[in-house]
Protein backbone atom coordinates (compact mmCIF):
# COMPACT_ATOMS: atom_id res chain seq x y z
CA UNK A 1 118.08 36.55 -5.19
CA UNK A 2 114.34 37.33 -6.57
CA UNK A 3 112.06 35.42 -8.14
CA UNK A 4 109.67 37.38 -10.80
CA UNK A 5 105.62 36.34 -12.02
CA UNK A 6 104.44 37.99 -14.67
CA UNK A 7 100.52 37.88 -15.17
CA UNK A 8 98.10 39.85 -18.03
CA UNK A 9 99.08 38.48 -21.44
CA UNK A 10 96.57 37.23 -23.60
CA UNK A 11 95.01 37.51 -27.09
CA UNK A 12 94.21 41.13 -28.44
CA UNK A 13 93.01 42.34 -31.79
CA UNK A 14 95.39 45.11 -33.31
CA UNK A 15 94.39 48.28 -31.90
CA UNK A 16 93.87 46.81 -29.02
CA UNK A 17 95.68 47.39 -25.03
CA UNK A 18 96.94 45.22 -22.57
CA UNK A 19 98.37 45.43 -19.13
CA UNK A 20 100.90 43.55 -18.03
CA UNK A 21 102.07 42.95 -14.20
CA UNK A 22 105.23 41.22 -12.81
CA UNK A 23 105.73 40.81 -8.46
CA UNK A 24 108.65 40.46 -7.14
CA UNK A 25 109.76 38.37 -4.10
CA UNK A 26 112.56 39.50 -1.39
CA UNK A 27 113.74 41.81 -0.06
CA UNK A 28 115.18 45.77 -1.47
CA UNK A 29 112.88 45.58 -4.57
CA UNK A 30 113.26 49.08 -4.47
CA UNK A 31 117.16 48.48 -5.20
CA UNK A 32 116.48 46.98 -8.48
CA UNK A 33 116.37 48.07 -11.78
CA UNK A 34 113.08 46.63 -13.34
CA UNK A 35 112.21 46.08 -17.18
CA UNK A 36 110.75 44.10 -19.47
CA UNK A 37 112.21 41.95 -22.42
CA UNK A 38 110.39 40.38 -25.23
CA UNK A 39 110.88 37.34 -27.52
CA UNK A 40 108.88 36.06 -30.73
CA UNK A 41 109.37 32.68 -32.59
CA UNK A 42 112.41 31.88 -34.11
CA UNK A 43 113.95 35.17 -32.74
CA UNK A 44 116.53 36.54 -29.78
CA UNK A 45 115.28 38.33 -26.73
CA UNK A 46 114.84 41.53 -27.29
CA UNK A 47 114.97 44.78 -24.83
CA UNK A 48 111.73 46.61 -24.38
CA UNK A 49 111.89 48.70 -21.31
CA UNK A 50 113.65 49.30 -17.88
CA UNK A 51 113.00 51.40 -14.67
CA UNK A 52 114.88 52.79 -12.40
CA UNK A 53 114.31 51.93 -8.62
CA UNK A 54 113.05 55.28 -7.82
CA UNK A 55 111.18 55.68 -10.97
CA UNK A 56 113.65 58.72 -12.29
CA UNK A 57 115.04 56.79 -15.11
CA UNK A 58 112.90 55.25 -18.34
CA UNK A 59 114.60 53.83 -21.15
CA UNK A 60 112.59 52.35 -24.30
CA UNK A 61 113.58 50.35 -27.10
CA UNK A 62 112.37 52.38 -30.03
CA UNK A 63 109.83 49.89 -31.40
CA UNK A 64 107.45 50.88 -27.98
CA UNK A 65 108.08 53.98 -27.56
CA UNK A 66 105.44 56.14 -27.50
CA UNK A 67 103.03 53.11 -27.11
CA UNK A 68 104.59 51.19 -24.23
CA UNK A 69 104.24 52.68 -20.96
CA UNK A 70 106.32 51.23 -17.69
CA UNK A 71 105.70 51.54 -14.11
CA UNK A 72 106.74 50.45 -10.53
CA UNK A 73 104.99 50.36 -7.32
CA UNK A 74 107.59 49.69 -4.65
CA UNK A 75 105.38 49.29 -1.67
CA UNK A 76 103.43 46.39 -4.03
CA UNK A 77 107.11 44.88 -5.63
CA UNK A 78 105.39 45.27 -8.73
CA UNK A 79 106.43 46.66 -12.00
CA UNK A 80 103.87 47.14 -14.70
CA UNK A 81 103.74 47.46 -18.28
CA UNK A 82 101.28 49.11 -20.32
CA UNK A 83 100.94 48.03 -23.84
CA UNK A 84 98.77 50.43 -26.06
CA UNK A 85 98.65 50.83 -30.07
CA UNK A 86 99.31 47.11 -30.14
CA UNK A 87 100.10 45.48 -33.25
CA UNK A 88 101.02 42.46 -34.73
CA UNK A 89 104.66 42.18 -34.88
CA UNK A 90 104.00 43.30 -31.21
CA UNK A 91 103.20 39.07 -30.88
CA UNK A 92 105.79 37.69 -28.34
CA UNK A 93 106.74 35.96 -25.16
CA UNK A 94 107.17 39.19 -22.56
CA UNK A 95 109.46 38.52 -19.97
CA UNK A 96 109.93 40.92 -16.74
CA UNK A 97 113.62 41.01 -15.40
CA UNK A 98 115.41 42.50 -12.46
CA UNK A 99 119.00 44.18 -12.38
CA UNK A 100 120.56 44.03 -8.86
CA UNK A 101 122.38 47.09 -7.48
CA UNK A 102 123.38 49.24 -10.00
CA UNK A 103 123.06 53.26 -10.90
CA UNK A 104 122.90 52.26 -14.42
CA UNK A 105 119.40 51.23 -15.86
CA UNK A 106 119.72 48.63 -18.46
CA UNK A 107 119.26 49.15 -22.50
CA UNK A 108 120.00 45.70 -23.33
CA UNK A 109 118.33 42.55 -22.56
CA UNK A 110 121.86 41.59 -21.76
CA UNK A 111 121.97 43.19 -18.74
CA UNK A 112 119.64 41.71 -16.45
CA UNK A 113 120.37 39.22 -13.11
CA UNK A 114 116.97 37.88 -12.83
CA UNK A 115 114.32 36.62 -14.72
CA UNK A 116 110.96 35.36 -14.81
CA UNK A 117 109.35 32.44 -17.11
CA UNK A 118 107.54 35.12 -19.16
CA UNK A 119 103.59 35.82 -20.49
CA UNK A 120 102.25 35.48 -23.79
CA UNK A 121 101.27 38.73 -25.87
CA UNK A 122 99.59 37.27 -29.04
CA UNK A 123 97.57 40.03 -31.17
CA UNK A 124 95.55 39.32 -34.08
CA UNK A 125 95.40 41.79 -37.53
């Protein structure tokens, strides 16, 4: 089991950059596939991002790529998500997820054990 807080959404003009930051709790973080889901109003979860344990394997969605950026420091349990080039259709509920012992790094939001209750991205035009 792991329990996931995401902190660093907020309000940003279009243009503009945010960070956002998720810790982990328990034990073997380092064992987990990490990534990032979004969801807007009055639409499904979608994928965004995932990261391997050791860092070797990125997958994107292709609406960030390019402008999304994801990270993981295992000592910290973090994993980190770097939102540049934002815009507005960017606007959404970002949730940071966990996938428990697996070689395979999620592409889906499907995928994911674990979840967290998710931080606000809302960017102006």
């Amino acid at each position: 089991q792991v329990r996931l807080v995401e902190s660093g959404g907020g309000l940003v003009q279009a243009g503009g950059s945010l960070t956002l930051s998720c810790v982990a709790s328990g034990d073997n973080f380092r064992l987990y596939s990490m990534g990032w889901c979004r969801q807007a109003p009055g639409k499904e979860r979608e994928f965004v991002a995932a990261i391997s344990g050791g860092s070797s394997v990125i997958n994107y969605s292709d609406s960030v790529k390019g402008r999304f950026t994801i990270t993981r420091d295992n000592a910290e349990n973090t994993v980190y998500l770097r939102l540049d080039r934002l815009n507005p259709e960017d606007t959404a509920v970002y949730y940071c997820a966990a996938k428990s012992y697996t070689a395979s790094v999620p592409r889906t939001s499907k995928e994911f054990d674990y979840w967290g209750r998710g931080t606000q991205v809302a960017v102006s035009s």
